[in-house]
PDB file of N, CA and C in Angstrom:
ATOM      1  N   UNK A   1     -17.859  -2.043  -0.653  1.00  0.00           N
ATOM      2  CA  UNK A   1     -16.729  -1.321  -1.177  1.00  0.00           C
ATOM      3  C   UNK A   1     -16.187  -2.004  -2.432  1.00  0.00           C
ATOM      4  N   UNK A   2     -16.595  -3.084  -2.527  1.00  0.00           N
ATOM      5  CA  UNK A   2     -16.009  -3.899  -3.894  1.00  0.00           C
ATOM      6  C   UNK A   2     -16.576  -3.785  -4.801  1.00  0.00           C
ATOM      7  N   UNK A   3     -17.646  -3.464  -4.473  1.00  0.00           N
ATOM      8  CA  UNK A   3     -18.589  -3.178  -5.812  1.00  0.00           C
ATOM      9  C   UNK A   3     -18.491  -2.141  -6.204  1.00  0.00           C
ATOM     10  N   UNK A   4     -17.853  -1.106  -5.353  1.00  0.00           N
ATOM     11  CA  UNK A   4     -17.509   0.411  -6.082  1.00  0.00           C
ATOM     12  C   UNK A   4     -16.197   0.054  -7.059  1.00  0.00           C
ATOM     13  N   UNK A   5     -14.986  -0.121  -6.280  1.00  0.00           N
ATOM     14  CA  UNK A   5     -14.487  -0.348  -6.657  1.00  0.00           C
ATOM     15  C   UNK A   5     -14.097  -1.407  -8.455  1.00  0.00           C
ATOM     16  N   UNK A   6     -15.357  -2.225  -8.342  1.00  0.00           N
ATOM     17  CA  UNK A   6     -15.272  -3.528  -9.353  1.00  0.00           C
ATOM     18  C   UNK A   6     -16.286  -2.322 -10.802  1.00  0.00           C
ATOM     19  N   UNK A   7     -17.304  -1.848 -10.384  1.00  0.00           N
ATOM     20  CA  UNK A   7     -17.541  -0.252 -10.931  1.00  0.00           C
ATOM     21  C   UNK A   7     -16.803   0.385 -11.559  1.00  0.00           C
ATOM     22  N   UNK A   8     -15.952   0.929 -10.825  1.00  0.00           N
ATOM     23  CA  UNK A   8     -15.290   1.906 -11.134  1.00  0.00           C
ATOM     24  C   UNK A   8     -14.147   1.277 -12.002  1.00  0.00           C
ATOM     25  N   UNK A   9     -13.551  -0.030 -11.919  1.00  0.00           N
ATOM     26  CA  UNK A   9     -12.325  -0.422 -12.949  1.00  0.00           C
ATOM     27  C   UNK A   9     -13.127  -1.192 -14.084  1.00  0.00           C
ATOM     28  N   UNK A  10     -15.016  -0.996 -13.717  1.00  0.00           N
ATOM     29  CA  UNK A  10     -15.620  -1.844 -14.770  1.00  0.00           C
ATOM     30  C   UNK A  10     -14.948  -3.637 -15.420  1.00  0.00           C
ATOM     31  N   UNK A  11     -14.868  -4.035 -14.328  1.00  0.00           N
ATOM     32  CA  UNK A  11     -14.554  -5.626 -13.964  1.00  0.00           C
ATOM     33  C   UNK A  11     -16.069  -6.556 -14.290  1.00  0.00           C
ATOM     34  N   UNK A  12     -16.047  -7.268 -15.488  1.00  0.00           N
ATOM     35  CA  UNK A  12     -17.034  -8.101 -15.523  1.00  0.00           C
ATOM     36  C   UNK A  12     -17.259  -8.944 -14.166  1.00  0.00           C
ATOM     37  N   UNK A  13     -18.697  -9.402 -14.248  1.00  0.00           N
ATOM     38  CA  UNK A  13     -19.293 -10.194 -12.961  1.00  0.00           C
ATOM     39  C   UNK A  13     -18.307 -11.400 -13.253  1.00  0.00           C
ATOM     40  N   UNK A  14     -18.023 -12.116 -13.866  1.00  0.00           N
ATOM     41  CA  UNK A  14     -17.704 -13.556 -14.546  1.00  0.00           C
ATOM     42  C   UNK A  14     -16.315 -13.269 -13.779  1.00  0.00           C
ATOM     43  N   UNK A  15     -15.404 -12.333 -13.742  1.00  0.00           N
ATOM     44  CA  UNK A  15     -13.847 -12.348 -13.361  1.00  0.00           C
ATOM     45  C   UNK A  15     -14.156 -11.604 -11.772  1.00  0.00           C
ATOM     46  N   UNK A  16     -15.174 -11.468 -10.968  1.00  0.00           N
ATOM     47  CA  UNK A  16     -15.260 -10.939 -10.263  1.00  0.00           C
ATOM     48  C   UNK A  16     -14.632 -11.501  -8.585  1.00  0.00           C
ATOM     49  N   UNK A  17     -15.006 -12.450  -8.715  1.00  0.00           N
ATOM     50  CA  UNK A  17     -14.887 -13.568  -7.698  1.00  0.00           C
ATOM     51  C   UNK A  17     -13.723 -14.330  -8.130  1.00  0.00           C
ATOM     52  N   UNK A  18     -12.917 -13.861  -9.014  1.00  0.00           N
ATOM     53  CA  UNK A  18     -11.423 -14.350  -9.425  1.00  0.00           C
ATOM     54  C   UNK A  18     -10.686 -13.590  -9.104  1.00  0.00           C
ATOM     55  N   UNK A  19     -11.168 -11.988  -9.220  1.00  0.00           N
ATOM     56  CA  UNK A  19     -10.122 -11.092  -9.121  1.00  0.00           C
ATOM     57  C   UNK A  19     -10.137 -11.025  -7.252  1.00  0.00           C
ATOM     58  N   UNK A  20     -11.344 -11.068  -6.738  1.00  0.00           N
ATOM     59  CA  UNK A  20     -11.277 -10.523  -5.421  1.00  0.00           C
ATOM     60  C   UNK A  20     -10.523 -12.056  -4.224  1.00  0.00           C
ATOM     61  N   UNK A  21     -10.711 -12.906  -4.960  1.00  0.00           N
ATOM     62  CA  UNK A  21      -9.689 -14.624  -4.460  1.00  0.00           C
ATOM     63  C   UNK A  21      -8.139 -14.355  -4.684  1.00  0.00           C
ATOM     64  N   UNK A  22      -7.891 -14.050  -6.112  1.00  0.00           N
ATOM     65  CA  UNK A  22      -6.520 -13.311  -6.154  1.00  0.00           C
ATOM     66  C   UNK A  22      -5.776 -12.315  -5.403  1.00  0.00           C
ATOM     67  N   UNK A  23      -6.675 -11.362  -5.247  1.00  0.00           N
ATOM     68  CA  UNK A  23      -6.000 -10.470  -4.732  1.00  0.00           C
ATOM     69  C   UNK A  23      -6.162 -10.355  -3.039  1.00  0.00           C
ATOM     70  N   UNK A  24      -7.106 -11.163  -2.385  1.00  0.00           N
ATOM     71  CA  UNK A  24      -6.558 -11.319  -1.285  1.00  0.00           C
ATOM     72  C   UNK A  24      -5.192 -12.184  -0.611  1.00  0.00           C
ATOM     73  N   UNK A  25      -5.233 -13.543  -1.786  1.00  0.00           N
ATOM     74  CA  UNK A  25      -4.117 -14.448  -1.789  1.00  0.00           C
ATOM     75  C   UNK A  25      -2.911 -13.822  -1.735  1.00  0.00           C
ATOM     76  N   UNK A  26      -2.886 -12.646  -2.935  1.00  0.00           N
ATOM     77  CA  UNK A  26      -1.549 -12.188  -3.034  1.00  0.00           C
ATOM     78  C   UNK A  26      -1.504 -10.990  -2.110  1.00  0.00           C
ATOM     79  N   UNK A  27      -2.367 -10.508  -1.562  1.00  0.00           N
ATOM     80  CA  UNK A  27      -2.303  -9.225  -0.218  1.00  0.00           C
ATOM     81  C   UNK A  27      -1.660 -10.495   0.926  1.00  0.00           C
ATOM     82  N   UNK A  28      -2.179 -11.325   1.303  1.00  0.00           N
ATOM     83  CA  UNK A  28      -1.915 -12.048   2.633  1.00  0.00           C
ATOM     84  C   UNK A  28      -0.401 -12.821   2.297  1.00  0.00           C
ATOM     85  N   UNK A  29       0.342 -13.327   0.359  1.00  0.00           N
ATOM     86  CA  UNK A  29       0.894 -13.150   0.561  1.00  0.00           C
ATOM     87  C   UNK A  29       2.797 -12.187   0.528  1.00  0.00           C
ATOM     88  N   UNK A  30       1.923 -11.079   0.002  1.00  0.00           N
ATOM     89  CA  UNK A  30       3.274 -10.170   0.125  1.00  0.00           C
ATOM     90  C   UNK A  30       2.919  -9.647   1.693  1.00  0.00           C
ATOM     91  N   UNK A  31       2.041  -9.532   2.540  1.00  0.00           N
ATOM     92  CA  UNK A  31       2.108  -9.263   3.489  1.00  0.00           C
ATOM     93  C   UNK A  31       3.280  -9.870   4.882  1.00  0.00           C
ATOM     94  N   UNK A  32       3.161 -11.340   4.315  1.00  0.00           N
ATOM     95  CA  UNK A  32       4.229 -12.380   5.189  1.00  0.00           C
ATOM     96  C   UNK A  32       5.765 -12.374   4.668  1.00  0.00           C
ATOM     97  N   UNK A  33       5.682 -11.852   3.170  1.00  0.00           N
ATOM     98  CA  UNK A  33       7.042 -11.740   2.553  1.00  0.00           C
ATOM     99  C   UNK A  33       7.689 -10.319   3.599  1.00  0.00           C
ATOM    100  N   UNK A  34       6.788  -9.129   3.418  1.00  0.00           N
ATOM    101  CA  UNK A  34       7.526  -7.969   4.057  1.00  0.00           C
ATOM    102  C   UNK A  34       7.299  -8.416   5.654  1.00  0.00           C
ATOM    103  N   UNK A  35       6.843  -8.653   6.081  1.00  0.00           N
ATOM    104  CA  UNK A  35       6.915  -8.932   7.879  1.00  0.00           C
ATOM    105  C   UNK A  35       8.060  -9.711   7.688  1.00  0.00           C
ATOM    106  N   UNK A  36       8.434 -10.824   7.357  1.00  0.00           N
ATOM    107  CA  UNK A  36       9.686 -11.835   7.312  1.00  0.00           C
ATOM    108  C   UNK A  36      11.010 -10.670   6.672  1.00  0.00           C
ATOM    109  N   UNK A  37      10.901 -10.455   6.207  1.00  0.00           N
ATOM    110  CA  UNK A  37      11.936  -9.268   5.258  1.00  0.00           C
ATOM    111  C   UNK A  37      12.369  -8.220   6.238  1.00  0.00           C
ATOM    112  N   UNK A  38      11.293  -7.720   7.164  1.00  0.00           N
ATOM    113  CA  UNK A  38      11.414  -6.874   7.865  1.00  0.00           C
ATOM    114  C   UNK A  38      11.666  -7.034   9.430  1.00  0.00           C
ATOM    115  N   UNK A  39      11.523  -8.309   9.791  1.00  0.00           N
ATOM    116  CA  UNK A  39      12.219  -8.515  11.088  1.00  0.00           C
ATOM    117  C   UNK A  39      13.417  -9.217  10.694  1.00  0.00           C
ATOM    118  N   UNK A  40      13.931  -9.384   9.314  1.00  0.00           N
ATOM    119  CA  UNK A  40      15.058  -9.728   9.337  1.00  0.00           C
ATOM    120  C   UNK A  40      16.000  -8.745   9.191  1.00  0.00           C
ATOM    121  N   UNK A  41      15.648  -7.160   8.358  1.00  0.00           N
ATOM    122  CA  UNK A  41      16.162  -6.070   8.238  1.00  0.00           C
ATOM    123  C   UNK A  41      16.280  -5.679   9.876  1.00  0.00           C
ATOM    124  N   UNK A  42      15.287  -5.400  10.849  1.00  0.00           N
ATOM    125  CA  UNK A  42      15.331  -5.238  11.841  1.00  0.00           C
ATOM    126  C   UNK A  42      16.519  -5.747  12.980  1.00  0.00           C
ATOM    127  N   UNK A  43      17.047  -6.647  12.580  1.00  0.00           N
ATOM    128  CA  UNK A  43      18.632  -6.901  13.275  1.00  0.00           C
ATOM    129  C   UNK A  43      19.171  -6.098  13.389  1.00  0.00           C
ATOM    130  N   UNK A  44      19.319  -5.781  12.131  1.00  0.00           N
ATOM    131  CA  UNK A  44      20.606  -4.296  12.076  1.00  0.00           C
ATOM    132  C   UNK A  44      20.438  -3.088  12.836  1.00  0.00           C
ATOM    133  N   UNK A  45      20.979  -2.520  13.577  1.00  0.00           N
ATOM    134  CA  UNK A  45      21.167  -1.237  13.928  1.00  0.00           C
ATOM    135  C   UNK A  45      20.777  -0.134  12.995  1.00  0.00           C
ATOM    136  N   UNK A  46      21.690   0.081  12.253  1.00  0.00           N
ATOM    137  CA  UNK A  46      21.455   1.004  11.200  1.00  0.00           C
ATOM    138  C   UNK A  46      20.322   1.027  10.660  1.00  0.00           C
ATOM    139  N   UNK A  47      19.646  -0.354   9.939  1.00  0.00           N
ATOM    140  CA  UNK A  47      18.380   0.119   9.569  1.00  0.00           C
ATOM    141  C   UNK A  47      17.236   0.930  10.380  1.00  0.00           C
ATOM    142  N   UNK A  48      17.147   0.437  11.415  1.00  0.00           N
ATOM    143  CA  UNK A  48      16.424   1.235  12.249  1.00  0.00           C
ATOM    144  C   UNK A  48      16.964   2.402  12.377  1.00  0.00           C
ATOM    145  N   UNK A  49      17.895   3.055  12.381  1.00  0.00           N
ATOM    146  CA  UNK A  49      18.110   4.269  12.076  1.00  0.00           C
ATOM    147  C   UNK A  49      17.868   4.922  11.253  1.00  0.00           C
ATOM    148  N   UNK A  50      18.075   4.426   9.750  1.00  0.00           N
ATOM    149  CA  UNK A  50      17.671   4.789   8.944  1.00  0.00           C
ATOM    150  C   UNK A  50      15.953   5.060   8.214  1.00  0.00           C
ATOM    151  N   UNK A  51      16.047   4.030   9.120  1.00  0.00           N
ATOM    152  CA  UNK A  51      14.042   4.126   8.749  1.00  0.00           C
ATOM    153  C   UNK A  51      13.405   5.134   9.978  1.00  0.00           C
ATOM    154  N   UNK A  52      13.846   5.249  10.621  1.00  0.00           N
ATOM    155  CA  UNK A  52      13.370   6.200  11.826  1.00  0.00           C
ATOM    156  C   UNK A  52      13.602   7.907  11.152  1.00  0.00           C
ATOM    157  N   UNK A  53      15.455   7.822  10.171  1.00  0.00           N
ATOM    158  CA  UNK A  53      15.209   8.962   9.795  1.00  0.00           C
ATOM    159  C   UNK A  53      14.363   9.708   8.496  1.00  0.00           C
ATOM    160  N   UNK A  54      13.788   8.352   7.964  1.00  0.00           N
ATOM    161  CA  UNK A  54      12.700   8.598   6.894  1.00  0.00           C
ATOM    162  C   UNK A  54      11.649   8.662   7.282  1.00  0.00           C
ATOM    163  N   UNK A  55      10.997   8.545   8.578  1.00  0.00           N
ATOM    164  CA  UNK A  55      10.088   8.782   8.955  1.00  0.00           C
ATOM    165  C   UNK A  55       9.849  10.007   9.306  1.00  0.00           C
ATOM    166  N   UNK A  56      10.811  10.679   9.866  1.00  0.00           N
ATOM    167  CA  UNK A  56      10.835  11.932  10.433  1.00  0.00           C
ATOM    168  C   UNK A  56      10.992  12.927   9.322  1.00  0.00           C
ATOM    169  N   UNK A  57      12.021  12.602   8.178  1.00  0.00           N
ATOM    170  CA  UNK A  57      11.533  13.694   7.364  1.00  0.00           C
ATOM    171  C   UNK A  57      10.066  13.635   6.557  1.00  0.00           C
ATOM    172  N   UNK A  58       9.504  12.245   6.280  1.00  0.00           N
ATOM    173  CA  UNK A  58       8.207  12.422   5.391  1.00  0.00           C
ATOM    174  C   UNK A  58       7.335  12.928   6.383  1.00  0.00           C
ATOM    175  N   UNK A  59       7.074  12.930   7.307  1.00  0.00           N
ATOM    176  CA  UNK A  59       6.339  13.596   8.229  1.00  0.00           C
ATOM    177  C   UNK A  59       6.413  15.391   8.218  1.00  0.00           C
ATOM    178  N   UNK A  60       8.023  15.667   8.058  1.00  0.00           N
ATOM    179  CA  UNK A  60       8.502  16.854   8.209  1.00  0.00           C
ATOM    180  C   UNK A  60       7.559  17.493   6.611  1.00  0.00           C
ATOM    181  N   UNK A  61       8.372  16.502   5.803  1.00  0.00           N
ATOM    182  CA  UNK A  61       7.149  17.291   4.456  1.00  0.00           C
ATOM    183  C   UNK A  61       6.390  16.950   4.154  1.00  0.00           C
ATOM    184  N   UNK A  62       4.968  16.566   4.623  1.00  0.00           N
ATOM    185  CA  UNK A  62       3.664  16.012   4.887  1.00  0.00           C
ATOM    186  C   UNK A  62       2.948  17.390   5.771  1.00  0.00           C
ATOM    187  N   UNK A  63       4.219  17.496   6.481  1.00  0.00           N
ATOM    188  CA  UNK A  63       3.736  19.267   8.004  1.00  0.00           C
ATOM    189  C   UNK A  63       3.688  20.409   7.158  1.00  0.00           C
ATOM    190  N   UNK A  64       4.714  20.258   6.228  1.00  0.00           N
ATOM    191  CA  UNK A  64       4.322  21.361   5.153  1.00  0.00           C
ATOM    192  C   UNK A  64       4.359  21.451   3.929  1.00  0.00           C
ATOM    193  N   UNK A  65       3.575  20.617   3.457  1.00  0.00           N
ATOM    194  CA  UNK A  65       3.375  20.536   1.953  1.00  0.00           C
ATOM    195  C   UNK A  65       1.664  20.799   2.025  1.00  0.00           C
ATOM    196  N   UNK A  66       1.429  21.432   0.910  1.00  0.00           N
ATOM    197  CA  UNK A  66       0.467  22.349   0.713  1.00  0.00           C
ATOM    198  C   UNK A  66      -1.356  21.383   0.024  1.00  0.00           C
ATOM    199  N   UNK A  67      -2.352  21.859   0.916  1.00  0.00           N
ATOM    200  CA  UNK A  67      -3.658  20.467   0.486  1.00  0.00           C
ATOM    201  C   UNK A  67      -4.054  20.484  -0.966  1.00  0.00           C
ATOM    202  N   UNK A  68      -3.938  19.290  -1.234  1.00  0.00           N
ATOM    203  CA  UNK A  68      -3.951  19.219  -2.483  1.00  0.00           C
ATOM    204  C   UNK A  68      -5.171  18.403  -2.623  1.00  0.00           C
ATOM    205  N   UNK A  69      -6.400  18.727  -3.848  1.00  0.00           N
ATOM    206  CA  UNK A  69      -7.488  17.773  -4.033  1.00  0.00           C
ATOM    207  C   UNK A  69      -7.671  16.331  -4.387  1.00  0.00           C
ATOM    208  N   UNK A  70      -7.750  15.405  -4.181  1.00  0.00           N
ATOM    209  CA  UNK A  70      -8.091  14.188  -4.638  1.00  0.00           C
ATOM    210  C   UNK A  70      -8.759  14.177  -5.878  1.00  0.00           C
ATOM    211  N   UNK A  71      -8.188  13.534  -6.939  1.00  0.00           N
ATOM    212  CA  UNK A  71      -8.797  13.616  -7.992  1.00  0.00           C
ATOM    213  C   UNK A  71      -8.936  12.162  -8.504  1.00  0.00           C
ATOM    214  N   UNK A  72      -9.866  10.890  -8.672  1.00  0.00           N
ATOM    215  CA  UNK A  72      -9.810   9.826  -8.616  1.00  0.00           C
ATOM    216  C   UNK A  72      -9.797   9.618  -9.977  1.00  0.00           C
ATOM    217  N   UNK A  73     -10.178   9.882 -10.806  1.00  0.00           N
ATOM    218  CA  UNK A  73      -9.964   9.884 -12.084  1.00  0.00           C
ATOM    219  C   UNK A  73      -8.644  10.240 -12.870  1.00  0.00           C
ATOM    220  N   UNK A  74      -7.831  10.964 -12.635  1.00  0.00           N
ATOM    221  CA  UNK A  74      -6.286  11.085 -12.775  1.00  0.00           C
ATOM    222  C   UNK A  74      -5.377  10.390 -12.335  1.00  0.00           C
ATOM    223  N   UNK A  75      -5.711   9.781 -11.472  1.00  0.00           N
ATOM    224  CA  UNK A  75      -4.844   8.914 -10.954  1.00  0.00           C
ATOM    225  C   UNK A  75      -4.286   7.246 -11.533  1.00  0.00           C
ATOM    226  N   UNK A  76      -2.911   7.241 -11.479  1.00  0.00           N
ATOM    227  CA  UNK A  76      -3.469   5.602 -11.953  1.00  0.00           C
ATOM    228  C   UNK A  76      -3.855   4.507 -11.914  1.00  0.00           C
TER     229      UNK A  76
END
């Protein structure tokens, strides 16, 4: 999958094994930033309310919003 990907953004071989070290570093760590962030939001009452009621509406317009094609090239 990386090689599609490294393809498709046309990533020299030479930065290849830099970019894919980087970007797991920084996936694993904004991953520990939002888990820590988010059991600390999680105290509150309210947030959980509030995130429960954003769940329910993106779902609500996800149920009816209309299929739209994937276009990988338009995108940014």
């Amino acid at each position: 999958m990386f090689v599609v990907v490294f393809n498709f953004f046309a990533v020299p071989a030479v930065y290849q094994h830099r970019v894919l070290f980087y970007g797991i570093i920084g996936a694993l760590l904004f991953r520990a930033i939002f888990i820590a962030m988010g059991s600390i939001l999680m105290q509150y009452h309210w947030v959980v309310i509030v995130f429960g009621l954003f769940l329910i509406l993106t779902g609500v317009k996800m149920f009816f919003a209309p299929e739209k094609g994937i276009h990988p090239r338009r995108t940014r």
